[in-house]
PDB file of N, CA and C in Angstrom:
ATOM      1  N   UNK A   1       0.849  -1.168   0.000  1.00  0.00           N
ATOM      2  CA  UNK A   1       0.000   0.000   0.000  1.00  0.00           C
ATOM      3  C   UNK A   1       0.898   1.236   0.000  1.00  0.00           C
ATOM      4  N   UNK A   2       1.061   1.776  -1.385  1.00  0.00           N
ATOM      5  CA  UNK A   2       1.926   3.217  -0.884  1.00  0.00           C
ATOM      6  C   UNK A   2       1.336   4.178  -0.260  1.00  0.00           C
ATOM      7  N   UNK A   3       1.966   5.016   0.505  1.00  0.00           N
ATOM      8  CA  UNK A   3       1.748   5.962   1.164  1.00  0.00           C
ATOM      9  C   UNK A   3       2.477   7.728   1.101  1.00  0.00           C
ATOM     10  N   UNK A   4       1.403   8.808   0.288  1.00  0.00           N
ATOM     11  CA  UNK A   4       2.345   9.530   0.243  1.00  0.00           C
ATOM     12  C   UNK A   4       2.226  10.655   0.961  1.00  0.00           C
ATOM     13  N   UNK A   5       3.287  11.242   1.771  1.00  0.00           N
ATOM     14  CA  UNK A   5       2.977  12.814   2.387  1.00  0.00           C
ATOM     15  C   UNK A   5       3.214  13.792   1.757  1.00  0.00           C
ATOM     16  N   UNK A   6       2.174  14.922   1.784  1.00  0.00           N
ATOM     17  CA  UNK A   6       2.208  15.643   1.303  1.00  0.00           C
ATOM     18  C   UNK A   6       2.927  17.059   1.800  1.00  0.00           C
ATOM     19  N   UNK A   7       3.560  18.373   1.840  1.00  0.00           N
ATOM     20  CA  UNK A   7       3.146  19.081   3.052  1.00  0.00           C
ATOM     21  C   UNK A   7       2.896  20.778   2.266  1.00  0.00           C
ATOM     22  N   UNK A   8       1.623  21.208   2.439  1.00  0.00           N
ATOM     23  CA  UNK A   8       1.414  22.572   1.076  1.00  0.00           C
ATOM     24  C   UNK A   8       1.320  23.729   2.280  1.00  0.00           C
ATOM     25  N   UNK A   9       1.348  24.852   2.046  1.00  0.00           N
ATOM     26  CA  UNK A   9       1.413  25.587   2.704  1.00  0.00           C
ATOM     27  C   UNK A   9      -0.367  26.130   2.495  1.00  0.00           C
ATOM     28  N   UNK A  10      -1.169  26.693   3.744  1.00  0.00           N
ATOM     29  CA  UNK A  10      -2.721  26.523   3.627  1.00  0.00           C
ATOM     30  C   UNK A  10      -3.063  27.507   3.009  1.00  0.00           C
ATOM     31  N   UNK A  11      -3.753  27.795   1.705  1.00  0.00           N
ATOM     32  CA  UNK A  11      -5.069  28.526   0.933  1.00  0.00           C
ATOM     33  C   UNK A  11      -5.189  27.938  -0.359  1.00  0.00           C
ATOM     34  N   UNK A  12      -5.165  26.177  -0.821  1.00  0.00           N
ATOM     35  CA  UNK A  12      -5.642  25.685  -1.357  1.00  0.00           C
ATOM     36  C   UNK A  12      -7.353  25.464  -1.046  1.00  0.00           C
ATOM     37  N   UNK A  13      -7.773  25.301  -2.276  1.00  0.00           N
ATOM     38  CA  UNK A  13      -9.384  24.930  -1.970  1.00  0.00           C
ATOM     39  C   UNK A  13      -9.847  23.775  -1.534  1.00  0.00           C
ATOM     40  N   UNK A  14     -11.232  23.007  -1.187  1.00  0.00           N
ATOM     41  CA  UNK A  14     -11.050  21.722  -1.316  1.00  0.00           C
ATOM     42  C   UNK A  14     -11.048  21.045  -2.491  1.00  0.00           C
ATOM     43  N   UNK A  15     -11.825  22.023  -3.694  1.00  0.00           N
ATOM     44  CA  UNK A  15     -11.621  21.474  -4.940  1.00  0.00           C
ATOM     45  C   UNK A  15     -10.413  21.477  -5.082  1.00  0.00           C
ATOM     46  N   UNK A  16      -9.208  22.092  -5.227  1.00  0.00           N
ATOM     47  CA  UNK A  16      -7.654  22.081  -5.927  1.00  0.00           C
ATOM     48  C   UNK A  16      -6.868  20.787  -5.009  1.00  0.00           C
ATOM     49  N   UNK A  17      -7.262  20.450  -3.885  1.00  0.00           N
ATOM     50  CA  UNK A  17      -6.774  19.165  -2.967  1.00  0.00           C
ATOM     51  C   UNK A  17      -7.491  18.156  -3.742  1.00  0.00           C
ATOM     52  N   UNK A  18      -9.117  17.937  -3.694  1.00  0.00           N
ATOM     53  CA  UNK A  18      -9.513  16.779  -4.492  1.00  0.00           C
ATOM     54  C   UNK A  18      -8.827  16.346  -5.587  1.00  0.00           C
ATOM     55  N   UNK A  19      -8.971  17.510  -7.014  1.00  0.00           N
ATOM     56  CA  UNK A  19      -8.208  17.096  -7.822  1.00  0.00           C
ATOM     57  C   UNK A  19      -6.779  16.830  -7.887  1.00  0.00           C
ATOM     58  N   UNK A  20      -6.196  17.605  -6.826  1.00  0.00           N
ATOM     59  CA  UNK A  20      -4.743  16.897  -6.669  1.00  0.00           C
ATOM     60  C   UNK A  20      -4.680  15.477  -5.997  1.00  0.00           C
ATOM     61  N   UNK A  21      -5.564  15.164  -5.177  1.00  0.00           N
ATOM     62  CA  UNK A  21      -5.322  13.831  -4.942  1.00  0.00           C
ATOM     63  C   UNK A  21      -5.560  12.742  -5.973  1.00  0.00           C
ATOM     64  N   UNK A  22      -6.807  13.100  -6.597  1.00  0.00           N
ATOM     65  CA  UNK A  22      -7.174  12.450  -7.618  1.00  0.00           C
ATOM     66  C   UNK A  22      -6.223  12.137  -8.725  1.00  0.00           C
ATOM     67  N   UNK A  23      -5.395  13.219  -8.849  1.00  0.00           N
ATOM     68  CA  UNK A  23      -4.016  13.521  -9.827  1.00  0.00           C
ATOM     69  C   UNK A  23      -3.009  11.944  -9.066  1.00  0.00           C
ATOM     70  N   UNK A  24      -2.261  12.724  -8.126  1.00  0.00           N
ATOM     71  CA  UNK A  24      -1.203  11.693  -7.568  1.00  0.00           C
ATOM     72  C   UNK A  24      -1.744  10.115  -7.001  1.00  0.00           C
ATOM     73  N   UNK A  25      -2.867  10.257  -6.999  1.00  0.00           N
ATOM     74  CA  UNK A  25      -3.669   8.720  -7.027  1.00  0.00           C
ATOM     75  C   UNK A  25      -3.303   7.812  -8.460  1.00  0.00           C
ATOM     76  N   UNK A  26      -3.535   8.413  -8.973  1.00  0.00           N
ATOM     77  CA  UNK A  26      -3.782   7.984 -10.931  1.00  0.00           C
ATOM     78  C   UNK A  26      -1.918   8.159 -10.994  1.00  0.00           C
ATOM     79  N   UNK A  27      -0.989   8.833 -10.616  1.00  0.00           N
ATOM     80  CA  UNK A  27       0.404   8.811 -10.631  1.00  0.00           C
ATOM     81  C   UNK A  27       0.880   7.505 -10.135  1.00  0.00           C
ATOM     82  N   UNK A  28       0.463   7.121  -8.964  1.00  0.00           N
ATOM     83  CA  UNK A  28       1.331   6.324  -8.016  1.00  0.00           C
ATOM     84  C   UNK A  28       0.505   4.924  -8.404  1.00  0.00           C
ATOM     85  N   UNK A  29      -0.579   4.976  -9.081  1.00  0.00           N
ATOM     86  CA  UNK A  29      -1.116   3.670  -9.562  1.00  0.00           C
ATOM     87  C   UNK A  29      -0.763   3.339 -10.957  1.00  0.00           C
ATOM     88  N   UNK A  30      -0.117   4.184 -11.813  1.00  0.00           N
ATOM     89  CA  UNK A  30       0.426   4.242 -13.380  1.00  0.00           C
ATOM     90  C   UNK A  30       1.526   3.865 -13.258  1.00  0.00           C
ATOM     91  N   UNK A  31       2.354   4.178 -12.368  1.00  0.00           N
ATOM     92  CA  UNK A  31       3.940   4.142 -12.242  1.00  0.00           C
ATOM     93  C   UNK A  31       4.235   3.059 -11.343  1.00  0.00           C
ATOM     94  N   UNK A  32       3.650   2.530 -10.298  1.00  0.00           N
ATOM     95  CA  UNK A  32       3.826   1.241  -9.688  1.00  0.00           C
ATOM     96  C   UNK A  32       3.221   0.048  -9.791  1.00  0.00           C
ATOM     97  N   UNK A  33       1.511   0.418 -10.429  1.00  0.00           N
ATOM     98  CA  UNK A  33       0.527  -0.709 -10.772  1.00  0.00           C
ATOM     99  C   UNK A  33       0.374  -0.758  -9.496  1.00  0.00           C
ATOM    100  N   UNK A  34       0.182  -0.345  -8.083  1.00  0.00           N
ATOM    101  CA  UNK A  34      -0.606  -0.492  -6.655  1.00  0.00           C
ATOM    102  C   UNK A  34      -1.959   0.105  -7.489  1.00  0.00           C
ATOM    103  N   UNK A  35      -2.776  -0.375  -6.930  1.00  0.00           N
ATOM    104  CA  UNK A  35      -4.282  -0.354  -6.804  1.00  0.00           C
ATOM    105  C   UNK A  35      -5.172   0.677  -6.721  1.00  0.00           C
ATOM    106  N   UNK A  36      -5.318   1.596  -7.217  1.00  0.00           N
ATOM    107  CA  UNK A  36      -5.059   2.829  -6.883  1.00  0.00           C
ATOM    108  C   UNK A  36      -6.461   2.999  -5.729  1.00  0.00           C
ATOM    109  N   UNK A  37      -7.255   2.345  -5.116  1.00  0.00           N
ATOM    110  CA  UNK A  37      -7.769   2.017  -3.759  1.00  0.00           C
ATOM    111  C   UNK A  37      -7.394   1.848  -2.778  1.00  0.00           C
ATOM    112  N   UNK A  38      -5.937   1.564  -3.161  1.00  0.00           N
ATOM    113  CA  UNK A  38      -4.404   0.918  -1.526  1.00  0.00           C
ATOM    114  C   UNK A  38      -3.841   2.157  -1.947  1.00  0.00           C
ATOM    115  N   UNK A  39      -3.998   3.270  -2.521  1.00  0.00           N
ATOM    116  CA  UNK A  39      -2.998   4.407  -2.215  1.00  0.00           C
ATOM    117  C   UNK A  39      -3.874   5.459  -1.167  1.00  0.00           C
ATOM    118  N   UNK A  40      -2.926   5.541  -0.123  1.00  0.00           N
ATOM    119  CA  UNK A  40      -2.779   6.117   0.786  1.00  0.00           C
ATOM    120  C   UNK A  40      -2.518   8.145   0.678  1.00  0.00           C
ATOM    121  N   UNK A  41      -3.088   9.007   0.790  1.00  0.00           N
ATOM    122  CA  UNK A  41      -2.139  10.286   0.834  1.00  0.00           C
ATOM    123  C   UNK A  41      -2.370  10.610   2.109  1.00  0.00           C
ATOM    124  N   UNK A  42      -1.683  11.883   2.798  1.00  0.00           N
ATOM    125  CA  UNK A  42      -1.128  12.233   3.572  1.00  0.00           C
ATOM    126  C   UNK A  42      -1.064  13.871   3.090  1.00  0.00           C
ATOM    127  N   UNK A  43      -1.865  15.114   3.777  1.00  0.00           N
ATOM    128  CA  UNK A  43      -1.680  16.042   3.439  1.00  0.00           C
ATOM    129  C   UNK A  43      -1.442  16.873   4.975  1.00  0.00           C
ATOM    130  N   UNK A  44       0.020  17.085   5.121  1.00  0.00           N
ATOM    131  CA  UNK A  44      -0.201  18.313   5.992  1.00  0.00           C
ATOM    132  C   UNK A  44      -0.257  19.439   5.478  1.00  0.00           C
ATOM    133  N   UNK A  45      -0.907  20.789   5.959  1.00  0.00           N
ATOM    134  CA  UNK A  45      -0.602  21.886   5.731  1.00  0.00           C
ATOM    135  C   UNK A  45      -0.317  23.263   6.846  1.00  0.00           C
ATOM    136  N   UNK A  46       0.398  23.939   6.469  1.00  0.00           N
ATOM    137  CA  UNK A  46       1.406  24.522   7.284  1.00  0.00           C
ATOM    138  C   UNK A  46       1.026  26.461   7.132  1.00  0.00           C
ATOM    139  N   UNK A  47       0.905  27.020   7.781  1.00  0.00           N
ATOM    140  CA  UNK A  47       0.657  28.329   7.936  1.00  0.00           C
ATOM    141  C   UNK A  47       1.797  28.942   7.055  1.00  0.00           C
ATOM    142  N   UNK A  48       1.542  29.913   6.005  1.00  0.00           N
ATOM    143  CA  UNK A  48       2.622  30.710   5.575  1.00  0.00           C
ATOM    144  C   UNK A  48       3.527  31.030   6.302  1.00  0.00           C
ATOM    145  N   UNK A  49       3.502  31.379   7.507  1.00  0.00           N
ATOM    146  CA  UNK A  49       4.474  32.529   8.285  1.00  0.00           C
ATOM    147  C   UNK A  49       5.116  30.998   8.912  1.00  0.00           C
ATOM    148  N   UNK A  50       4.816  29.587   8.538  1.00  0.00           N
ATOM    149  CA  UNK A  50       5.648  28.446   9.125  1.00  0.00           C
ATOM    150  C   UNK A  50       6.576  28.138   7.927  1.00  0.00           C
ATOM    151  N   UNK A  51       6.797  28.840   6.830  1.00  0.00           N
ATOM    152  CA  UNK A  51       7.589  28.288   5.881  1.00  0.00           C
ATOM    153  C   UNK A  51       8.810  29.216   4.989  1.00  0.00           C
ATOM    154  N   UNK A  52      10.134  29.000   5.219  1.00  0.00           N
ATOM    155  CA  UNK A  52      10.805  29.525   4.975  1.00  0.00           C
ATOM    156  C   UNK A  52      11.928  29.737   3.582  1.00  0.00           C
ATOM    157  N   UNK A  53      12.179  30.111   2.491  1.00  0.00           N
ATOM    158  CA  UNK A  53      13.383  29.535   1.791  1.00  0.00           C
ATOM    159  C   UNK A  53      14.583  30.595   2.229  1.00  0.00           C
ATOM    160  N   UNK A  54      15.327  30.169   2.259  1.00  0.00           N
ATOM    161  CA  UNK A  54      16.328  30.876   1.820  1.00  0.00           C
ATOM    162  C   UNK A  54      16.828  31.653   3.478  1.00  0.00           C
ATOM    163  N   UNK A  55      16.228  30.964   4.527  1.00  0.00           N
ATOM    164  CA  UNK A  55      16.161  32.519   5.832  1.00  0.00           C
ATOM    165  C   UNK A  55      14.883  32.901   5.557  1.00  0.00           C
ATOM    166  N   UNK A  56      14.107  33.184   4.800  1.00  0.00           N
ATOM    167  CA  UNK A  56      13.207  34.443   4.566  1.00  0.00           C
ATOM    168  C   UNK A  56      11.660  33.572   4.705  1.00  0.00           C
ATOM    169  N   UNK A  57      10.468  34.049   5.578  1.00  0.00           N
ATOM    170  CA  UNK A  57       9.413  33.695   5.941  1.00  0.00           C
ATOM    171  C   UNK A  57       8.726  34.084   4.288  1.00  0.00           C
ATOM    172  N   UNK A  58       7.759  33.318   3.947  1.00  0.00           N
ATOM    173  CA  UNK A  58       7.420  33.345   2.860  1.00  0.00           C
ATOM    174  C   UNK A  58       5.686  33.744   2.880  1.00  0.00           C
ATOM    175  N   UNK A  59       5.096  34.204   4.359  1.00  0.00           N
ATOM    176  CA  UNK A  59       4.092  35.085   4.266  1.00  0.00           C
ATOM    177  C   UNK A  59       4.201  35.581   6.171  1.00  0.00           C
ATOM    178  N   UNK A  60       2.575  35.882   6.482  1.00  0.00           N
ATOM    179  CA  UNK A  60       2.393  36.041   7.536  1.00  0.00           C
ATOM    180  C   UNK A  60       2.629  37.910   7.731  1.00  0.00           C
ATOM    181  N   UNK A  61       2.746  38.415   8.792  1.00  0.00           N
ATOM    182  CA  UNK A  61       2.523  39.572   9.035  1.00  0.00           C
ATOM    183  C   UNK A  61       3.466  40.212   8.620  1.00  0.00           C
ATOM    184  N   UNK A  62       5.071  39.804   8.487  1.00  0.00           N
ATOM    185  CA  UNK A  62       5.788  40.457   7.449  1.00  0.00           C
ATOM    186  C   UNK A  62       6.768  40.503   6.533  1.00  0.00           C
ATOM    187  N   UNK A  63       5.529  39.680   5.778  1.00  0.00           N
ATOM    188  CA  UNK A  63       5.726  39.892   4.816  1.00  0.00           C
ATOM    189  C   UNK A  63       4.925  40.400   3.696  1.00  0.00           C
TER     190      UNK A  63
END
């Protein structure tokens, strides 16, 4: 049963999550032949002001 985590930062819709799961469902069942009923996802999501590149906060109050 694969299992995949996800981790997006939050102001996706629930439509843009459905179809993304629906997406990497149909991925991980094309590319491994698992079942695509035994695929598993895993979505955390994380507050802008929790995500950083570079040093630099990538939302939240200031930015």
């Amino acid at each position: 049963m694969p299992i995949v985590n996800i981790t997006l930062i939050k102001g996706r819709t629930r439509e843009q999550k459905n179809n993304m799961y629906r997406e990497v469902t149909e991925a991980i069942h094309r590319t491994t032949g698992a079942p695509a009923d035994k695929v598993r996802i895993i979505v955390n999501e994380v507050e802008p002001e929790h995500f950083a590149v570079g040093g630099e906060a990538k939302g939240g109050p200031s930015s």
